[in-house]
PDB file of N, CA and C in Angstrom:
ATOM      1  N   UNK A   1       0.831  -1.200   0.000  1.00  0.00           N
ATOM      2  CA  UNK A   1       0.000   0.000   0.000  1.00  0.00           C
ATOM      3  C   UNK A   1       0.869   1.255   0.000  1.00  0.00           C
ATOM      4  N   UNK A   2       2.090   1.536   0.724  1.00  0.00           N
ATOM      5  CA  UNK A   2       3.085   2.643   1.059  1.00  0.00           C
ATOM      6  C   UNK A   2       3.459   2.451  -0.798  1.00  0.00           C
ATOM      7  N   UNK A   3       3.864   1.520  -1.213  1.00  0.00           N
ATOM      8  CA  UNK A   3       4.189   1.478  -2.286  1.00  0.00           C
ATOM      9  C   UNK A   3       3.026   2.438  -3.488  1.00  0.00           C
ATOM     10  N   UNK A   4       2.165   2.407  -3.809  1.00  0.00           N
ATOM     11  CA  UNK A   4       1.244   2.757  -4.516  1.00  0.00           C
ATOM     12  C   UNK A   4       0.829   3.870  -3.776  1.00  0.00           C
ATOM     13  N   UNK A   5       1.150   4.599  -2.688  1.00  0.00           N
ATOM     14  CA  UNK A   5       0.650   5.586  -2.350  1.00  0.00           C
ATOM     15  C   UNK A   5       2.350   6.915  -2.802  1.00  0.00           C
ATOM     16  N   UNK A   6       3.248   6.516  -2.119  1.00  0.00           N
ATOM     17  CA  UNK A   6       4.914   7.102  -2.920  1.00  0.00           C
ATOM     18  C   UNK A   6       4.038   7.009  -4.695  1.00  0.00           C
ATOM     19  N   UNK A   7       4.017   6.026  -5.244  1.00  0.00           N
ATOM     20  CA  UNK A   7       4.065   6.382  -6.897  1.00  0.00           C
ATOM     21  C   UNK A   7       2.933   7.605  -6.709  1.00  0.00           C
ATOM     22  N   UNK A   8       1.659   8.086  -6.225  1.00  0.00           N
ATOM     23  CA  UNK A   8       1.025   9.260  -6.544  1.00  0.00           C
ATOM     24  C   UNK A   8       1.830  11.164  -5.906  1.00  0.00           C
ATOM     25  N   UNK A   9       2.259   9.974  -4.750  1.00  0.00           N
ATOM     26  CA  UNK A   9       3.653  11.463  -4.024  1.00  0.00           C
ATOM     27  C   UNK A   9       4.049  11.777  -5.516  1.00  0.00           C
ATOM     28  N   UNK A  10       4.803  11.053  -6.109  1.00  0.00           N
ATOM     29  CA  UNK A  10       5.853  11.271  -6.607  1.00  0.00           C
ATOM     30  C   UNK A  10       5.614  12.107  -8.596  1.00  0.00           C
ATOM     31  N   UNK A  11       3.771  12.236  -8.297  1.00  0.00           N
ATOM     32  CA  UNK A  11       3.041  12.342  -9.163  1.00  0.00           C
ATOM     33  C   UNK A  11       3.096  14.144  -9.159  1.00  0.00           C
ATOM     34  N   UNK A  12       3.062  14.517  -7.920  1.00  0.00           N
ATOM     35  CA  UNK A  12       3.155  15.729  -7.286  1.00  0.00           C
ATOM     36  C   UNK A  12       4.353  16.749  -7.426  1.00  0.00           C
ATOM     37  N   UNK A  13       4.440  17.814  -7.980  1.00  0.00           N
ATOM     38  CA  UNK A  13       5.942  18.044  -7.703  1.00  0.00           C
ATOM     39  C   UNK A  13       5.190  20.184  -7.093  1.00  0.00           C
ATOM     40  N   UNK A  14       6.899  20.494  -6.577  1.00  0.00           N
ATOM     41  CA  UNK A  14       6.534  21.964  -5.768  1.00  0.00           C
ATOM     42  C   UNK A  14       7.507  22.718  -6.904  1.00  0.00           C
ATOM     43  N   UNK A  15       7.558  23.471  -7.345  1.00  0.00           N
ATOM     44  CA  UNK A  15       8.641  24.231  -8.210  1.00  0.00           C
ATOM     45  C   UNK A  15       8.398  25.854  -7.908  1.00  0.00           C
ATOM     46  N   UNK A  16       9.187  26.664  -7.323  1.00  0.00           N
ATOM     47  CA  UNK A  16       8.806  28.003  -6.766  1.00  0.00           C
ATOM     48  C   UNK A  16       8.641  28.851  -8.635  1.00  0.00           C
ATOM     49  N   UNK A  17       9.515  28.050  -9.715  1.00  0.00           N
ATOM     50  CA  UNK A  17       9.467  28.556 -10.802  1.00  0.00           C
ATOM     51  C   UNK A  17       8.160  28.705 -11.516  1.00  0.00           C
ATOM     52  N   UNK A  18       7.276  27.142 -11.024  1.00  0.00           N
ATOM     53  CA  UNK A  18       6.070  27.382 -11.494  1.00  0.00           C
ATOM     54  C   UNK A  18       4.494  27.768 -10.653  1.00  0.00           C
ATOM     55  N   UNK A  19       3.487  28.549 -11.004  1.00  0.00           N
ATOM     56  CA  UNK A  19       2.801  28.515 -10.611  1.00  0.00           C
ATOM     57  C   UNK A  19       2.858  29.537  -8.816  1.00  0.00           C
ATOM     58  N   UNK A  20       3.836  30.055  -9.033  1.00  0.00           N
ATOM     59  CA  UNK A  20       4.232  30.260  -7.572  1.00  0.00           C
ATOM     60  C   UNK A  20       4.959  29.418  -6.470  1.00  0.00           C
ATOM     61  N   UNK A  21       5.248  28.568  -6.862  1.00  0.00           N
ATOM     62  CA  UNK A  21       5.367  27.122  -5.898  1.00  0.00           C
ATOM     63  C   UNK A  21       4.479  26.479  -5.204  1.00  0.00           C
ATOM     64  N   UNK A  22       3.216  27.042  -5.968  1.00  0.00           N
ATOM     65  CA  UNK A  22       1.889  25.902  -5.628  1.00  0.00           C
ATOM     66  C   UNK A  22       1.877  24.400  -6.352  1.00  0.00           C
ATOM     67  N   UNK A  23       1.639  23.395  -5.703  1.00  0.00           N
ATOM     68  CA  UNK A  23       1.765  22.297  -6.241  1.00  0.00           C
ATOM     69  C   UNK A  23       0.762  21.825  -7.273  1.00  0.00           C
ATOM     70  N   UNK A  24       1.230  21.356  -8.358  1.00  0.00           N
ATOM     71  CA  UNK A  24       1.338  21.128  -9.466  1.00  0.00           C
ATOM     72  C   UNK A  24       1.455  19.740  -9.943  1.00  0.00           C
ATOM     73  N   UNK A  25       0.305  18.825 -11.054  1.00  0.00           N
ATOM     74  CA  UNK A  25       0.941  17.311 -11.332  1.00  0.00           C
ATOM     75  C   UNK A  25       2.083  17.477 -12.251  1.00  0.00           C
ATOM     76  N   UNK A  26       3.225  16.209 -12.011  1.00  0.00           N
ATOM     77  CA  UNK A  26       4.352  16.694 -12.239  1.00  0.00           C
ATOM     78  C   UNK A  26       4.576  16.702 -13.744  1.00  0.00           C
ATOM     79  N   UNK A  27       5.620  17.478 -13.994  1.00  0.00           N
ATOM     80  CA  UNK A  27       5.583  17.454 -15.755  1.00  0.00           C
ATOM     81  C   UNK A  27       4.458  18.447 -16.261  1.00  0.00           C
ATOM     82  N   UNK A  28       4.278  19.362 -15.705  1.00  0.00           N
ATOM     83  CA  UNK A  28       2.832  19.735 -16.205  1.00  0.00           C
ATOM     84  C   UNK A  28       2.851  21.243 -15.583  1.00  0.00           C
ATOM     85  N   UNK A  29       1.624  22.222 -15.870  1.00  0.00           N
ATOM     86  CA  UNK A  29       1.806  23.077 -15.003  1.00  0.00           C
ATOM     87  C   UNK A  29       0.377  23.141 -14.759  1.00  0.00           C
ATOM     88  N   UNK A  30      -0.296  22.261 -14.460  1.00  0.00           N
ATOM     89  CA  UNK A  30      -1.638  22.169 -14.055  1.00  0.00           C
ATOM     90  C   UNK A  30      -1.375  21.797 -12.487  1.00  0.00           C
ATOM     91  N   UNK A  31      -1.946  23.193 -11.761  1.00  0.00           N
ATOM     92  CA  UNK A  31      -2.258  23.355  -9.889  1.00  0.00           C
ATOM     93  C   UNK A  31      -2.696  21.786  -9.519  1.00  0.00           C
ATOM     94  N   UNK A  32      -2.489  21.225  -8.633  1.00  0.00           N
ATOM     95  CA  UNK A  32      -3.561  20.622  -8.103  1.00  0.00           C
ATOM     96  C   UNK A  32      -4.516  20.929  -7.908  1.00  0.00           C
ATOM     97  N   UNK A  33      -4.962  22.445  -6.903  1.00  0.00           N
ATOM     98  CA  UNK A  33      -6.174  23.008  -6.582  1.00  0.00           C
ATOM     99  C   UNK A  33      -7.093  23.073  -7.762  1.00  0.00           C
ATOM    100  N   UNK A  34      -6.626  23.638  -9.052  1.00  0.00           N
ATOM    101  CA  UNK A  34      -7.782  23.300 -10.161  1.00  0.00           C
ATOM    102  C   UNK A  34      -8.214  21.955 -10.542  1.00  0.00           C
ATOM    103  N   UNK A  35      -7.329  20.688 -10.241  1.00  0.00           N
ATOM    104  CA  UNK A  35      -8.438  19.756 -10.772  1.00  0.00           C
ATOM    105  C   UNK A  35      -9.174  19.078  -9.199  1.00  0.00           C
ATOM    106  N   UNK A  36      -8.754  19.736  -8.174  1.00  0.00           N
ATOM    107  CA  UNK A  36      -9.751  19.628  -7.068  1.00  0.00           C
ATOM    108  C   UNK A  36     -10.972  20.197  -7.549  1.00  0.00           C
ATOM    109  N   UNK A  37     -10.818  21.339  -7.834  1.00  0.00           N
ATOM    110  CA  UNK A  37     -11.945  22.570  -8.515  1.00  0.00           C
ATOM    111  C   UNK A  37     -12.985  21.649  -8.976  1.00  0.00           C
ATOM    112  N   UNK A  38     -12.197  20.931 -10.134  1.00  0.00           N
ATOM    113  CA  UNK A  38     -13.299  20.359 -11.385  1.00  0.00           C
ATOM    114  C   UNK A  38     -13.718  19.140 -10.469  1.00  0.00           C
ATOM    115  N   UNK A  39     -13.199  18.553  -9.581  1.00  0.00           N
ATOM    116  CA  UNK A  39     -13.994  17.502  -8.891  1.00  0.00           C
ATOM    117  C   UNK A  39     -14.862  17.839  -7.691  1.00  0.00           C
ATOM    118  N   UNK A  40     -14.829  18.960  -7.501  1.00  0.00           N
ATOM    119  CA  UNK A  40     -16.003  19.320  -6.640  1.00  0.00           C
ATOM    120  C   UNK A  40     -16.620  20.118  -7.715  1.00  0.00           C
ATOM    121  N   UNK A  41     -16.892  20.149  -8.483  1.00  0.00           N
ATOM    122  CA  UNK A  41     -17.820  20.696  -9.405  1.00  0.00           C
ATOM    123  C   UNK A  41     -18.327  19.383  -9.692  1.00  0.00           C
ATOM    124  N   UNK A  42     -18.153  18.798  -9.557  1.00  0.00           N
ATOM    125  CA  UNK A  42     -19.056  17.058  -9.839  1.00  0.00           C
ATOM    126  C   UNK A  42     -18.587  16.538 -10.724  1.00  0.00           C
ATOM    127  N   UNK A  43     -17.569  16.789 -11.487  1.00  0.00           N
ATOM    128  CA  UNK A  43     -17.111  15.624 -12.583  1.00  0.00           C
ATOM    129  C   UNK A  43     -16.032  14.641 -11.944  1.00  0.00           C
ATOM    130  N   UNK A  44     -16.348  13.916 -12.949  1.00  0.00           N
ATOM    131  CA  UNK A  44     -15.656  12.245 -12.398  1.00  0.00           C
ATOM    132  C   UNK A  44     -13.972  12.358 -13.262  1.00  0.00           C
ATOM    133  N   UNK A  45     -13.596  11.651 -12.514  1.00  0.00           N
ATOM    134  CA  UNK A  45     -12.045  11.456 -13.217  1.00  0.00           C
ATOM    135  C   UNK A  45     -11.997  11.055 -14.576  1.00  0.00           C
ATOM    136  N   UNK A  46     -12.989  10.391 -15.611  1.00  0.00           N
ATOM    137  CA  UNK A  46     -12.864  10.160 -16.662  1.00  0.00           C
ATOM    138  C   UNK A  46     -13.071  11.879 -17.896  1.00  0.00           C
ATOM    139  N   UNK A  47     -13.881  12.187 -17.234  1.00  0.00           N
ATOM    140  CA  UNK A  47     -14.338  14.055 -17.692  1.00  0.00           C
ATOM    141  C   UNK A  47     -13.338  14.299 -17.637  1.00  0.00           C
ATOM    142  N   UNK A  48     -12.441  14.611 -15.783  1.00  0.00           N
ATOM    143  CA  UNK A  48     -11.440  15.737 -15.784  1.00  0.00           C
ATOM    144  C   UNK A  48     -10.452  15.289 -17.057  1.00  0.00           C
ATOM    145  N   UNK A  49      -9.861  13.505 -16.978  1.00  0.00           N
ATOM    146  CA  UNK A  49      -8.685  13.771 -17.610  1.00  0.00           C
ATOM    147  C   UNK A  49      -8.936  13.548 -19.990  1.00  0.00           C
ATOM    148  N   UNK A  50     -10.558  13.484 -19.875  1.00  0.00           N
ATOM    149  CA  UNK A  50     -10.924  13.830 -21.062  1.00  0.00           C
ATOM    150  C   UNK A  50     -10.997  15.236 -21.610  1.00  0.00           C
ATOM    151  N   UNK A  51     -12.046  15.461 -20.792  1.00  0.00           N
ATOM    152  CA  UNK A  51     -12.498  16.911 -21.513  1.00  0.00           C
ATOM    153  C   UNK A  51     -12.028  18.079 -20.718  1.00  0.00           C
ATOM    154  N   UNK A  52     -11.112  18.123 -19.868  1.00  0.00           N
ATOM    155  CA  UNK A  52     -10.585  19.340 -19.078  1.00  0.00           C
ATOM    156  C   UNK A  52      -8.851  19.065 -18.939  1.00  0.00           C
ATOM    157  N   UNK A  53      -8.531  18.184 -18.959  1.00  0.00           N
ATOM    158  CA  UNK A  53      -6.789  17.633 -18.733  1.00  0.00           C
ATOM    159  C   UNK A  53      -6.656  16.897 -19.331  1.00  0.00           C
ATOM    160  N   UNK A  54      -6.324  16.181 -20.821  1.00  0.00           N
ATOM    161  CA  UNK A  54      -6.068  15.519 -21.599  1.00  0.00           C
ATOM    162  C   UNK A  54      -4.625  14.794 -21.163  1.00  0.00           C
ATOM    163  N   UNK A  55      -3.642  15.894 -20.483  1.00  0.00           N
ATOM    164  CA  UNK A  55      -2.315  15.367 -20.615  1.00  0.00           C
ATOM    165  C   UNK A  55      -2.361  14.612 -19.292  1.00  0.00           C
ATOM    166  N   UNK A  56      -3.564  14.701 -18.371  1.00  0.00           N
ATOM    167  CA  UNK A  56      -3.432  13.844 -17.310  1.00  0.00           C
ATOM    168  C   UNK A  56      -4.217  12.513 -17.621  1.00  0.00           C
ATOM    169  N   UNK A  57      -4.019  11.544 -16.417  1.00  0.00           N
ATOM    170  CA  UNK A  57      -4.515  10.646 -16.390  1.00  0.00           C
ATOM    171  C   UNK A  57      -5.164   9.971 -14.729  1.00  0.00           C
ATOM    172  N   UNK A  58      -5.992   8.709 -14.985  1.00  0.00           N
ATOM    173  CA  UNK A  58      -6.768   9.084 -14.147  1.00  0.00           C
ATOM    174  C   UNK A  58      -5.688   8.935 -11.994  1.00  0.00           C
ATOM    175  N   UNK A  59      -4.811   8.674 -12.518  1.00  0.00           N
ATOM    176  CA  UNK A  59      -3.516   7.909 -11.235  1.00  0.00           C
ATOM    177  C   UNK A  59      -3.031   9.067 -11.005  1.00  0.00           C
ATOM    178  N   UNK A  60      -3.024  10.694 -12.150  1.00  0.00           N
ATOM    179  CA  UNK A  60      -3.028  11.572 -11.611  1.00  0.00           C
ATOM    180  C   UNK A  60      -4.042  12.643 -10.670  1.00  0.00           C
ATOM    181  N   UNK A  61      -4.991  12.286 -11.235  1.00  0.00           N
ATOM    182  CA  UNK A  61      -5.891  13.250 -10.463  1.00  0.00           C
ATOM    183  C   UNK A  61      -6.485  12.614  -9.236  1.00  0.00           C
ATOM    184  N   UNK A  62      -6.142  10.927  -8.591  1.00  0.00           N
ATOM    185  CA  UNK A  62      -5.884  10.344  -7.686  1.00  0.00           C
ATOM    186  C   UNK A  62      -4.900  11.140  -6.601  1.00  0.00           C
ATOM    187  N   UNK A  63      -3.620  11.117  -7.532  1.00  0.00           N
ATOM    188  CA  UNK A  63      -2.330  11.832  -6.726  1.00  0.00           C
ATOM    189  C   UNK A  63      -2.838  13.182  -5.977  1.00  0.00           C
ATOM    190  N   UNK A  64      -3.642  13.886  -6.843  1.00  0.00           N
ATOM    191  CA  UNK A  64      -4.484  15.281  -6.235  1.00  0.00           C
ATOM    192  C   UNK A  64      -5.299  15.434  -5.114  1.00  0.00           C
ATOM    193  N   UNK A  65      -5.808  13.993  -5.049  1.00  0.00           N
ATOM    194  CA  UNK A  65      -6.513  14.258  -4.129  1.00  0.00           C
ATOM    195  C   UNK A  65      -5.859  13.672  -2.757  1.00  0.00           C
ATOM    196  N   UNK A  66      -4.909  12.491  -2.948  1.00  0.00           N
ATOM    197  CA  UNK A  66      -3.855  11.690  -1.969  1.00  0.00           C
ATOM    198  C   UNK A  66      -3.351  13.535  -1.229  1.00  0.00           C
ATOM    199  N   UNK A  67      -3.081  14.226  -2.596  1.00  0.00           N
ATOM    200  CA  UNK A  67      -2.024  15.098  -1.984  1.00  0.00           C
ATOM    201  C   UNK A  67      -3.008  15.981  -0.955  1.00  0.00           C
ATOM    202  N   UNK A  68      -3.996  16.601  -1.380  1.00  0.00           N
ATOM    203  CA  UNK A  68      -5.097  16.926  -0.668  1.00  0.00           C
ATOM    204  C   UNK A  68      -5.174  16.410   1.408  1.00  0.00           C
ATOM    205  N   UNK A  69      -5.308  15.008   0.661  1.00  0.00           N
ATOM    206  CA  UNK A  69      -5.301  14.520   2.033  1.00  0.00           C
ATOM    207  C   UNK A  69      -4.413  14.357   2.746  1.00  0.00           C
ATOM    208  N   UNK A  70      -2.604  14.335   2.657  1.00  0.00           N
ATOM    209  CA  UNK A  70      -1.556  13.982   3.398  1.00  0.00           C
ATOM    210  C   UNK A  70      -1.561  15.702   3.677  1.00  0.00           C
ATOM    211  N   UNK A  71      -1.765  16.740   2.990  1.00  0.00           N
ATOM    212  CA  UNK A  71      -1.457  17.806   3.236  1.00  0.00           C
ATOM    213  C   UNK A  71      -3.074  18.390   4.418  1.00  0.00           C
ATOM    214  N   UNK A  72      -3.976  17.870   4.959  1.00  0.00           N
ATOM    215  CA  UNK A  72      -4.975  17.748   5.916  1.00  0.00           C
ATOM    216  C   UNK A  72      -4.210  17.394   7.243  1.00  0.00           C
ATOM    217  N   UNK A  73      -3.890  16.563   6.764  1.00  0.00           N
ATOM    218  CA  UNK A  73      -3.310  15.240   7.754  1.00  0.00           C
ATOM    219  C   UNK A  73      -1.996  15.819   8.269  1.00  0.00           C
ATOM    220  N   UNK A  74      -1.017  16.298   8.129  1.00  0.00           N
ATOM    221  CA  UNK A  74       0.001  17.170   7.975  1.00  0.00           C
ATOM    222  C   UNK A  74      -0.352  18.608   8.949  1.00  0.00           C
ATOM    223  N   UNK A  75      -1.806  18.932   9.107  1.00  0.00           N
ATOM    224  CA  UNK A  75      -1.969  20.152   9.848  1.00  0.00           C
ATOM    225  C   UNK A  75      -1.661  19.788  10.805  1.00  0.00           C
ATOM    226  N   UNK A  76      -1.484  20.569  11.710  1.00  0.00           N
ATOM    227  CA  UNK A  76      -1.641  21.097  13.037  1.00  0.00           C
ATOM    228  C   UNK A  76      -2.681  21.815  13.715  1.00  0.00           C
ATOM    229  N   UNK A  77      -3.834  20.900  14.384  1.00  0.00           N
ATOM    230  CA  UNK A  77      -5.118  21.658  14.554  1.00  0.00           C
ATOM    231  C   UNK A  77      -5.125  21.858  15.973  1.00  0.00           C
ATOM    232  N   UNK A  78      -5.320  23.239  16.642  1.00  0.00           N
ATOM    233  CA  UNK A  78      -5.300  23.431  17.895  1.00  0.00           C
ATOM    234  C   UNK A  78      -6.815  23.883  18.188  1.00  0.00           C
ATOM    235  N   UNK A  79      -7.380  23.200  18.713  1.00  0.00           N
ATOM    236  CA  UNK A  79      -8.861  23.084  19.230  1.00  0.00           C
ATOM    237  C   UNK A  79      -8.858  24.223  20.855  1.00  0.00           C
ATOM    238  N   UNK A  80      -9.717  24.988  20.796  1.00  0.00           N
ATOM    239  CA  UNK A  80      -9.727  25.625  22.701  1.00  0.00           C
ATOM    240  C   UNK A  80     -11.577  25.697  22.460  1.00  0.00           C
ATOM    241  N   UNK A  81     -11.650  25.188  23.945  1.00  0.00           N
ATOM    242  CA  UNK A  81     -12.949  24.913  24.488  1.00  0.00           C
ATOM    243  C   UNK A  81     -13.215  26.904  24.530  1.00  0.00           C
ATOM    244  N   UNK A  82     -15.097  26.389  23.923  1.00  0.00           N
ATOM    245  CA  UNK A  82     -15.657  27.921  24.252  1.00  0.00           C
ATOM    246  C   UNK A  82     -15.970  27.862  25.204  1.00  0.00           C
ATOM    247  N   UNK A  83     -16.160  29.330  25.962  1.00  0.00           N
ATOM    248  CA  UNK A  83     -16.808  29.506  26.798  1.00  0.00           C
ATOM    249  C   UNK A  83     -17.815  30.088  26.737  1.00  0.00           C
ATOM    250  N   UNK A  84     -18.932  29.295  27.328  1.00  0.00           N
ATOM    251  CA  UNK A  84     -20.364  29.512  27.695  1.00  0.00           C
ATOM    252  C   UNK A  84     -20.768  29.866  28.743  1.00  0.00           C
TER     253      UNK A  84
END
């Protein structure tokens, strides 16, 4: 499983040259955050990497969302009780 989850890491790349150094599928200069975009707009991975990302495929826009989630997971959430 670590195995097949590294090949979508590795799908991912940061380049300060592109995009700002927002992450990006690699080889490419397509954000991650935009094909998050198109999947909360309701299309399915066969749409995004047809009719919106041709040069991707569907193990990439997987990687987008892996990256999504290790970068959740990765926060630091500090919770303080309200007071009532």
């Amino acid at each position: 499983m670590e195995e097949h989850s590294e090949k979508k890491e590795s799908r991912i790349s940061v380049d300060s040259n592109i995009h700002f150094g927002k992450p990006c599928v690699a080889g490419t200069r397509i954000p991650v955050r935009d094909v998050l975009e198109v999947l909360r707009a309701g299309h399915s991975f066969e749409e995004i990497t047809t009719d919106f990302y041709p040069d991707l495929d569907e193990l990439d826009v997987q990687a987008c969302v892996q990256y999504a989630i290790d970068t959740i997971d990765a926060e630091r959430i500090h919770v303080t009780s309200s007071s009532s």
